[in-house]
N, C-alpha and C. Protein backbone atom coordinates (compact mmCIF):
# COMPACT_ATOMS: atom_id res chain seq x y z
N UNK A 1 -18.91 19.98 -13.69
CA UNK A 1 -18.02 20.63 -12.74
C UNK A 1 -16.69 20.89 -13.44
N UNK A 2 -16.53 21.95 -13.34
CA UNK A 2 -14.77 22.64 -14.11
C UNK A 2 -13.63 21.91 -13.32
N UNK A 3 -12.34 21.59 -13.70
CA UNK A 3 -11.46 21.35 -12.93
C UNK A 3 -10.99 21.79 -11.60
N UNK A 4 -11.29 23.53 -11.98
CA UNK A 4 -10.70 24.32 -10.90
C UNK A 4 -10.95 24.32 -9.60
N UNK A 5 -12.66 23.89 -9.47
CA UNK A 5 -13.83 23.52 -8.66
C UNK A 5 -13.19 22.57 -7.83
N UNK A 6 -13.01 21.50 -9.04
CA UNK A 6 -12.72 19.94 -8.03
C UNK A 6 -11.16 20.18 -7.18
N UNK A 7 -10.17 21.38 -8.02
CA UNK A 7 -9.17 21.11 -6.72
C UNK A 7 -9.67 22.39 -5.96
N UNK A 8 -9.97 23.15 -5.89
CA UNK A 8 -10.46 24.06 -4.83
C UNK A 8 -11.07 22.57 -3.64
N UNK A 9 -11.93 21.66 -3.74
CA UNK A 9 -12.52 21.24 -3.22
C UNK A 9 -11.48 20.45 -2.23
N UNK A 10 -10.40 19.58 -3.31
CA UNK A 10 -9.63 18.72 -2.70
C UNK A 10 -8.78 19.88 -1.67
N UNK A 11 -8.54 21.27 -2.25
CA UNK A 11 -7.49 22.14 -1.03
C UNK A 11 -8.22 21.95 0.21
N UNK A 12 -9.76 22.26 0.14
CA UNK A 12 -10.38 22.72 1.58
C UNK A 12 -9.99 21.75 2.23
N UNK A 13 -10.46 20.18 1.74
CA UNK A 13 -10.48 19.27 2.42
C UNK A 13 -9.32 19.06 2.90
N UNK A 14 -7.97 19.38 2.11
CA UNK A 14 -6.33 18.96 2.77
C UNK A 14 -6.09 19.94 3.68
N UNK A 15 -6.45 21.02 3.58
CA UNK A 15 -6.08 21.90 4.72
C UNK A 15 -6.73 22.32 5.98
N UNK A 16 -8.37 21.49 5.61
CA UNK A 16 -8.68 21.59 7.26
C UNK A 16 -8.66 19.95 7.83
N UNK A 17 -9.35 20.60 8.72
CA UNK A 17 -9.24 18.73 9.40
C UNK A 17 -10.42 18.07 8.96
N UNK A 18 -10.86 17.97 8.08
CA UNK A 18 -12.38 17.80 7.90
C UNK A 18 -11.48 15.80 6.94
N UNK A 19 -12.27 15.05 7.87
CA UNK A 19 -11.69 13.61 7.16
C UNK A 19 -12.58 13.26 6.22
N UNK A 20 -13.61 13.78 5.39
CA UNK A 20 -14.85 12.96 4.60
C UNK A 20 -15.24 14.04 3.81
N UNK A 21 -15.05 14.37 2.84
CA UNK A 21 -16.65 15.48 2.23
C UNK A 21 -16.97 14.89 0.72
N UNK A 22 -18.26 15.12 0.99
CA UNK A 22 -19.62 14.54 0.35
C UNK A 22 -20.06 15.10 -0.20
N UNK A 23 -20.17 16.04 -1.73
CA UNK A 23 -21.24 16.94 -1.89
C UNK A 23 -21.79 16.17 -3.60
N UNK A 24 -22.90 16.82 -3.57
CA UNK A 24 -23.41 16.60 -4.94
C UNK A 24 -24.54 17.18 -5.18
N UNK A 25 -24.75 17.72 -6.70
CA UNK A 25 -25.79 18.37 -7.10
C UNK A 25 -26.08 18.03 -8.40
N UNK A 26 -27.26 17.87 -8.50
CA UNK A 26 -27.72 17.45 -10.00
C UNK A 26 -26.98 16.04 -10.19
N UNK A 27 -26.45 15.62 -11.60
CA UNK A 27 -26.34 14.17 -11.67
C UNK A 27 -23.75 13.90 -11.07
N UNK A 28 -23.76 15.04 -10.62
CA UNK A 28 -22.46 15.28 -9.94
C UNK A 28 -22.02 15.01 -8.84
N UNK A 29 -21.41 13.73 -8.17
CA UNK A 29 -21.24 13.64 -6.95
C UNK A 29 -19.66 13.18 -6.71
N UNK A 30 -19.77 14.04 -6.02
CA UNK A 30 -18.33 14.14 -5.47
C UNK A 30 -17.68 13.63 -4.15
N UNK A 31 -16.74 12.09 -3.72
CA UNK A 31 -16.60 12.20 -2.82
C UNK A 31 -14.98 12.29 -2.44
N UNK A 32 -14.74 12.58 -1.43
CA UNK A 32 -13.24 13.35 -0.97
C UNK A 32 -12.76 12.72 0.25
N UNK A 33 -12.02 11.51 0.40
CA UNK A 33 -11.86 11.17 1.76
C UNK A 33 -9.61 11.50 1.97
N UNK A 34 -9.82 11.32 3.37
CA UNK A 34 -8.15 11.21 3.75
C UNK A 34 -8.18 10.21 4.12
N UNK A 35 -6.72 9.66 4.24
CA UNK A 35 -6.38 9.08 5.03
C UNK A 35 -6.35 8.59 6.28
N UNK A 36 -6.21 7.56 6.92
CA UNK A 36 -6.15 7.60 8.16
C UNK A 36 -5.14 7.86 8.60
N UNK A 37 -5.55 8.99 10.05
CA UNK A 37 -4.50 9.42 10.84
C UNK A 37 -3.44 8.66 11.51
N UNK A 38 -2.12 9.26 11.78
CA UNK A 38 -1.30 8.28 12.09
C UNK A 38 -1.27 8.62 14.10
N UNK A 39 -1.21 7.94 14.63
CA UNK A 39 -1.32 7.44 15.91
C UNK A 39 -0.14 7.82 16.87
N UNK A 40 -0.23 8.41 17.72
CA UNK A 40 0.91 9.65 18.38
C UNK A 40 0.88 8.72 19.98
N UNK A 41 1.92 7.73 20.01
CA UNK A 41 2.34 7.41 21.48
C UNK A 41 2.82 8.26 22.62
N UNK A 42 1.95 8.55 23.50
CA UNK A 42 2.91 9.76 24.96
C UNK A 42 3.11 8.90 25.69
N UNK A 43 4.20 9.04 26.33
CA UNK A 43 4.87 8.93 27.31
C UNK A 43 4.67 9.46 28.96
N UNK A 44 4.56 8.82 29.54
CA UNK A 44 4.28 9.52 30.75
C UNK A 44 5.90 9.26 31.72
N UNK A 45 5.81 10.72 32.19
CA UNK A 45 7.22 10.45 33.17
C UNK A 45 6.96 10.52 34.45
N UNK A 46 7.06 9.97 35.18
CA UNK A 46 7.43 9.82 36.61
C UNK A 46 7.74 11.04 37.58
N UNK A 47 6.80 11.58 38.21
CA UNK A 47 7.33 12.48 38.89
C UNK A 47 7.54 11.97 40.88
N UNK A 48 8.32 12.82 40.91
CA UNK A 48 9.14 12.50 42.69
C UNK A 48 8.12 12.85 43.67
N UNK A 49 7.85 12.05 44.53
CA UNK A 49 6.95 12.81 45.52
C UNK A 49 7.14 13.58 46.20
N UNK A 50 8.64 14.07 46.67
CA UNK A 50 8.92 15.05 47.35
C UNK A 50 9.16 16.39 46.32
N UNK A 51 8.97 16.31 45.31
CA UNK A 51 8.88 17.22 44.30
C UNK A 51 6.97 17.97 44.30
N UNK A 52 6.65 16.88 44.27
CA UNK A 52 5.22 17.38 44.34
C UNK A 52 4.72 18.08 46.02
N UNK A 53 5.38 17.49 46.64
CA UNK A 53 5.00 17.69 47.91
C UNK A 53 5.67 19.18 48.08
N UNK A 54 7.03 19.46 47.62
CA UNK A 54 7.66 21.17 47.72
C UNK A 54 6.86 22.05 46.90
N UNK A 55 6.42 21.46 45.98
CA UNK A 55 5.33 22.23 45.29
C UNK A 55 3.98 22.93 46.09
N UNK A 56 3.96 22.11 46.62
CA UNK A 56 2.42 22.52 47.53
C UNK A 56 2.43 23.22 48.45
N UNK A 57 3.86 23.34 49.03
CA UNK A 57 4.60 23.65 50.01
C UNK A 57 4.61 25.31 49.82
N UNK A 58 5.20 25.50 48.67
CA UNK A 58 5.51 26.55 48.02
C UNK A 58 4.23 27.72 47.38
N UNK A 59 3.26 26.82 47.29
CA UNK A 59 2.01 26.91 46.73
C UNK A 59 1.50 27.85 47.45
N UNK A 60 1.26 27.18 48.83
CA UNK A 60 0.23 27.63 49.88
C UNK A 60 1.31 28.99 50.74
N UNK A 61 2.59 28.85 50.42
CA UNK A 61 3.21 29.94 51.43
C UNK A 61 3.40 31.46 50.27
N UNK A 62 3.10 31.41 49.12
CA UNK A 62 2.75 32.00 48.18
C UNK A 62 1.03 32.55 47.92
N UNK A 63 0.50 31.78 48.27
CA UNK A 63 -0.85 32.41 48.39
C UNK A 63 -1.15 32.86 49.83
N UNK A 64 -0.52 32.49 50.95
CA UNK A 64 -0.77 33.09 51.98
C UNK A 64 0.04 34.80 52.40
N UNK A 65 0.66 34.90 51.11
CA UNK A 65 1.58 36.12 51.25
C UNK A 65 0.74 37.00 50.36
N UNK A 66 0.00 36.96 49.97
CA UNK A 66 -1.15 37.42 48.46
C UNK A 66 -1.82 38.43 49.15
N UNK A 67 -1.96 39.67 48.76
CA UNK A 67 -2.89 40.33 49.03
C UNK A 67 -4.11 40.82 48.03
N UNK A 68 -5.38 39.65 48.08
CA UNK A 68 -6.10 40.17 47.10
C UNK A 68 -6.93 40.98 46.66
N UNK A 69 -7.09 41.76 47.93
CA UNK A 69 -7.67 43.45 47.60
C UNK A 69 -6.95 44.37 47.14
N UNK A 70 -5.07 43.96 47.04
CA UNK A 70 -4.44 45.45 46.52
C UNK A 70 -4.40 45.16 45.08
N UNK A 71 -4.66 43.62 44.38
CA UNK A 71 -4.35 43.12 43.36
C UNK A 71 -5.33 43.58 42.22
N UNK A 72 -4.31 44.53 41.53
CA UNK A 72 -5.60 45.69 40.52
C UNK A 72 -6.10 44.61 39.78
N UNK A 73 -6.89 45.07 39.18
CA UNK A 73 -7.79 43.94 37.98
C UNK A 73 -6.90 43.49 36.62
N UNK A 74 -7.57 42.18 36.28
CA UNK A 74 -6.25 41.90 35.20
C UNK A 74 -7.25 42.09 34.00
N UNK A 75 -6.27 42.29 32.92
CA UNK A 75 -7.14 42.57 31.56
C UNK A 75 -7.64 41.22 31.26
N UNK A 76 -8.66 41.07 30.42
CA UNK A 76 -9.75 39.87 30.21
C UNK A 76 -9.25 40.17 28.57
N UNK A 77 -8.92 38.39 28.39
CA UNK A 77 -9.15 38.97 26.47
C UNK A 77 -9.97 37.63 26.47
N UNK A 78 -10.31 38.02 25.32
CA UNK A 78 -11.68 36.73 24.35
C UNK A 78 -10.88 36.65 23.00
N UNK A 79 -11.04 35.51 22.77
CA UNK A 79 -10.76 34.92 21.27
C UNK A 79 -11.85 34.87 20.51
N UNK A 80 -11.62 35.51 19.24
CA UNK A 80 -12.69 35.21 18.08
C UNK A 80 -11.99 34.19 17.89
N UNK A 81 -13.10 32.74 17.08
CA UNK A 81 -12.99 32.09 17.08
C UNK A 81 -13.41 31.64 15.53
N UNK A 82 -13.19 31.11 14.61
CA UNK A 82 -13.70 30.47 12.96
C UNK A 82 -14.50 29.65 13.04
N UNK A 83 -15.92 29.77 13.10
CA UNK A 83 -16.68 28.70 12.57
C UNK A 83 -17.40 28.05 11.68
N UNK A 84 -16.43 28.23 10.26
CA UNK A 84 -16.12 27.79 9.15
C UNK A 84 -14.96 27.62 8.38
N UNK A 85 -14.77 26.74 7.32
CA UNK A 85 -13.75 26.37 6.65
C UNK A 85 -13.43 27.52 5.65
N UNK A 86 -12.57 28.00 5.06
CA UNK A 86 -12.70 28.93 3.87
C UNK A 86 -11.50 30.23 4.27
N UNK A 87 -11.98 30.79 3.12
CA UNK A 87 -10.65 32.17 3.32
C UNK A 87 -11.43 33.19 4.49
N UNK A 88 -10.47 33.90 5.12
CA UNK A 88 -10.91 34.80 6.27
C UNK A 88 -10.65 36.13 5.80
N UNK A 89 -11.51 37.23 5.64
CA UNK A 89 -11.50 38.55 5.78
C UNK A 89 -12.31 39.19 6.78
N UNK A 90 -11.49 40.01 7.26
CA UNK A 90 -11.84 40.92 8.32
C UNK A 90 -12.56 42.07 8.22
N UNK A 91 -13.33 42.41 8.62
CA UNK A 91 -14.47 43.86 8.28
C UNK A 91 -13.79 44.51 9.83
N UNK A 92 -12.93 44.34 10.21
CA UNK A 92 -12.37 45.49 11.66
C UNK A 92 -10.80 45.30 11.97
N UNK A 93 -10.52 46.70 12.55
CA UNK A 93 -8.97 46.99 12.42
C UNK A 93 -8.96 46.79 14.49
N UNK A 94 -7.19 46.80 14.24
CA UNK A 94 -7.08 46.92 15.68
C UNK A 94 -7.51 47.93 16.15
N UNK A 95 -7.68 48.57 17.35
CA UNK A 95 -8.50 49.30 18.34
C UNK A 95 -9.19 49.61 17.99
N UNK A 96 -10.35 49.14 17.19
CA UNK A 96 -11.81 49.28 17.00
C UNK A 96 -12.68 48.86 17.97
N UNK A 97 -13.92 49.33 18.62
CA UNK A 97 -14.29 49.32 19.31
C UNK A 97 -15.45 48.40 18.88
N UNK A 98 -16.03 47.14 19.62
CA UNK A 98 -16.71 46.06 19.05
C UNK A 98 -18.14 45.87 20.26
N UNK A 99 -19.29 45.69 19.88
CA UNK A 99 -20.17 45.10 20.74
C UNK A 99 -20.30 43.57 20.37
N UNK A 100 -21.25 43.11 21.98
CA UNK A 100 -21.05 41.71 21.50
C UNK A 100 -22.23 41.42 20.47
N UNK A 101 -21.78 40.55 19.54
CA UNK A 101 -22.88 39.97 18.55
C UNK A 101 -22.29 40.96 17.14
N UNK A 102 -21.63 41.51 16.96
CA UNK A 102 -21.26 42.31 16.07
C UNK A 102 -20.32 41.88 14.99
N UNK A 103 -20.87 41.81 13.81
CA UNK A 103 -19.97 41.16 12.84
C UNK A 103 -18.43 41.80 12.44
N UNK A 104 -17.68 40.78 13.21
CA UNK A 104 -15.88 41.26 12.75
C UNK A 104 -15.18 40.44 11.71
N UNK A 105 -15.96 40.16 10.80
CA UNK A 105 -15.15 39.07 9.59
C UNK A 105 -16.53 38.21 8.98
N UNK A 106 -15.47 37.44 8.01
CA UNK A 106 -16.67 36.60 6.99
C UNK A 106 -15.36 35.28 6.65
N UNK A 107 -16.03 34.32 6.58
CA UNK A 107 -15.28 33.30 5.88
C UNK A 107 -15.80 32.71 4.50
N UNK A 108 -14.98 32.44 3.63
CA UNK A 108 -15.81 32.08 2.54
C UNK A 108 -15.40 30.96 1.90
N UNK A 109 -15.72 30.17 1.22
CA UNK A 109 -15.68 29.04 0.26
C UNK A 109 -15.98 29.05 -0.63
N UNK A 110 -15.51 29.80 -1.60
CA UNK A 110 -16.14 29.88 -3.13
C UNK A 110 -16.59 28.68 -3.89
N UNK A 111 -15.59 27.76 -4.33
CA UNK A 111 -16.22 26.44 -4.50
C UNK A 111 -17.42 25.89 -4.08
N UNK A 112 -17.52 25.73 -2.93
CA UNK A 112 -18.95 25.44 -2.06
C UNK A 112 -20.05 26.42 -2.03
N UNK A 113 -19.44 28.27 -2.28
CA UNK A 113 -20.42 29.15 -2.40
C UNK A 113 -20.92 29.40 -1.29
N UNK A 114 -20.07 29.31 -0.25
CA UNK A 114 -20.79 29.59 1.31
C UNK A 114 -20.01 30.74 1.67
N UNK A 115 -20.65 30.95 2.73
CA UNK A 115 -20.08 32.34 3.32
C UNK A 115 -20.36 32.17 4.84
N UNK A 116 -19.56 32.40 5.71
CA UNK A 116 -20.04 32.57 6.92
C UNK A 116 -19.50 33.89 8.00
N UNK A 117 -20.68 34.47 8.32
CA UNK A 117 -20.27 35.66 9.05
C UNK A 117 -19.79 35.11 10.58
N UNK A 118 -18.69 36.11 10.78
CA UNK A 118 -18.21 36.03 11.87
C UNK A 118 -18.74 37.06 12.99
N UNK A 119 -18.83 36.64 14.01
CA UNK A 119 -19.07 37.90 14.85
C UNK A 119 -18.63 37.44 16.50
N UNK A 120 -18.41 38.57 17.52
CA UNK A 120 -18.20 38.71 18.31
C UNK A 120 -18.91 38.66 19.73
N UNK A 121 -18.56 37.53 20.67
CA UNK A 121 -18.81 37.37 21.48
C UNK A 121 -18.86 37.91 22.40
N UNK A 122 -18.16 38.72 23.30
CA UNK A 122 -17.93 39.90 23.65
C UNK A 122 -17.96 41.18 23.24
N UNK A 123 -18.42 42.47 23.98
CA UNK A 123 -17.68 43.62 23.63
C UNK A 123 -16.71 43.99 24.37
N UNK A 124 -15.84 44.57 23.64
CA UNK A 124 -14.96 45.23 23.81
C UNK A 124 -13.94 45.90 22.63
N UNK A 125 -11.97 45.95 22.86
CA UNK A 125 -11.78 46.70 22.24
C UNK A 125 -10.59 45.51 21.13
N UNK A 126 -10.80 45.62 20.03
CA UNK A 126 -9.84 44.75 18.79
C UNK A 126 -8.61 45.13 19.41
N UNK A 127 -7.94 44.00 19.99
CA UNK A 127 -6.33 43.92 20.32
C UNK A 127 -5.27 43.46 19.15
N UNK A 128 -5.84 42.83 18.63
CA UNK A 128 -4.66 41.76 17.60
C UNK A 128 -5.74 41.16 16.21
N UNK A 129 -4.96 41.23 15.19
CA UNK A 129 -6.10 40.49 14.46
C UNK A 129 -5.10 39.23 14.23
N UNK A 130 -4.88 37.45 14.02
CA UNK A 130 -4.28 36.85 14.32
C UNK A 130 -4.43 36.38 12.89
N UNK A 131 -5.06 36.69 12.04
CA UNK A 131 -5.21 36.14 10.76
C UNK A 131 -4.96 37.14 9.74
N UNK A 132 -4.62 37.23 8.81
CA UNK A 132 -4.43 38.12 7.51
C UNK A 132 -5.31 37.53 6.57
N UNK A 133 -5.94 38.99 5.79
CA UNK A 133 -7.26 38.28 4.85
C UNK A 133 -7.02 37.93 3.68
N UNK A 134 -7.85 37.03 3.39
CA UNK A 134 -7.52 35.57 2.53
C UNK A 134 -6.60 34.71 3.14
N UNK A 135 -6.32 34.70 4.18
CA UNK A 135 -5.42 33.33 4.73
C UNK A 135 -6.92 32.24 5.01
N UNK A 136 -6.29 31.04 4.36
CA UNK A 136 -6.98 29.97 4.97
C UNK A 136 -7.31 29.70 6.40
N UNK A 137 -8.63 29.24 6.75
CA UNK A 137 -9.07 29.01 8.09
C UNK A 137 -9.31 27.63 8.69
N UNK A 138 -9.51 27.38 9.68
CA UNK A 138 -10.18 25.93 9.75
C UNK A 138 -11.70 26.48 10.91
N UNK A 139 -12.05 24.70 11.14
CA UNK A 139 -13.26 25.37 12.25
C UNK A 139 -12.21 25.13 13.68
N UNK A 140 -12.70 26.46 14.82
CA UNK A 140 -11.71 26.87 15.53
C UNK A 140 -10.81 27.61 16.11
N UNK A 141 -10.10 28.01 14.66
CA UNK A 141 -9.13 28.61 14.66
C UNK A 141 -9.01 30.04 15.65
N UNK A 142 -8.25 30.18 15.91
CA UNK A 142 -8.17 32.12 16.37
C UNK A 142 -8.41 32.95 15.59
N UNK A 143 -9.43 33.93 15.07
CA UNK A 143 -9.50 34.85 14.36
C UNK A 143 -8.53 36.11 15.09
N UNK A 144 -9.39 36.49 15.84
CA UNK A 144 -9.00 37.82 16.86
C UNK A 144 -9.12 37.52 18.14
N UNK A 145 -8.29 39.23 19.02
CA UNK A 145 -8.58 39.04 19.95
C UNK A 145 -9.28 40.35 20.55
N UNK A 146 -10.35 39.95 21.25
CA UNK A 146 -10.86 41.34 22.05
C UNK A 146 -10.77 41.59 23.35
N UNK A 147 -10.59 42.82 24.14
CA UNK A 147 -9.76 43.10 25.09
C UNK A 147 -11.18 43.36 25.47
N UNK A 148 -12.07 42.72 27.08
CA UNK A 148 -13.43 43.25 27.07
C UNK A 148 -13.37 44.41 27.70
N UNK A 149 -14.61 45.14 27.93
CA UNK A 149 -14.44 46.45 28.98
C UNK A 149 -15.23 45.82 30.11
């Protein structure tokens, strides 16, 4: 294994959330762990009951003023979503028109030699692309967004 390999390997692993990787081939094994995470105390605050109670108050005299037959339709968006580690390129521009199941990107891992196609859950129309290609990904992430019809 070349040097370049082994830190390509150590980047993936620091930049996604992935806590363990394991690979090996032939008499080469490689293992990659982090650290353990550090431990995030919340706080909970106290809320007033007559605070909650004007809330509800407010709630219900707000939905009883609603008219939901004049209320035009609201736009629906869907998130593409990364479900792989690696660099992101996009195969579609904004207002491109997308069906669902339709490949809008690829992620790749050269080191690892993987590739994973992205595609779309929805159809509809490319609103935003939220990633720039070759930016690093994780699993998750927001790729895009599609506006459905």
């Amino acid at each position: 294994m070349k040097l370049h390999e082994l830190r390509e390997f150590i980047k993936l692993v620091n930049q996604s959330s992935i806590e363990e990787l394991e690979w090996e081939k032939g008499k080469t094994r490689i293992v990659i762990k982090k650290s353990a995470p550090v431990d995030v105390v919340a706080v909970n605050t106290p809320i007033q009951v007559g605070e909650v109670e004007n809330g509800y108050q407010e709630a219900a005299a707000t939905a009883e003023s609603v008219d939901v037959a004049a209320e035009a339709p609201k736009e629906v968006t869907q998130q593409v979503m990364s479900l792989g580690v690696g660099l992101f390129y996009a195969d579609v521009t904004v207002g491109q028109t997308v069906q669902a199941g339709e490949k809008v990107g690829r992620c790749t891992a050269d080191a690892l030699q993987l590739s994973t196609d992205i595609t779309t859950p929805v159809s509809g129309i490319i609103t935003e692309i939220l990633v720039v290609d070759g930016q690093f990904v994780d699993y998750g992430k927001a790729l895009i967004v599609v506006k459905t019809q």
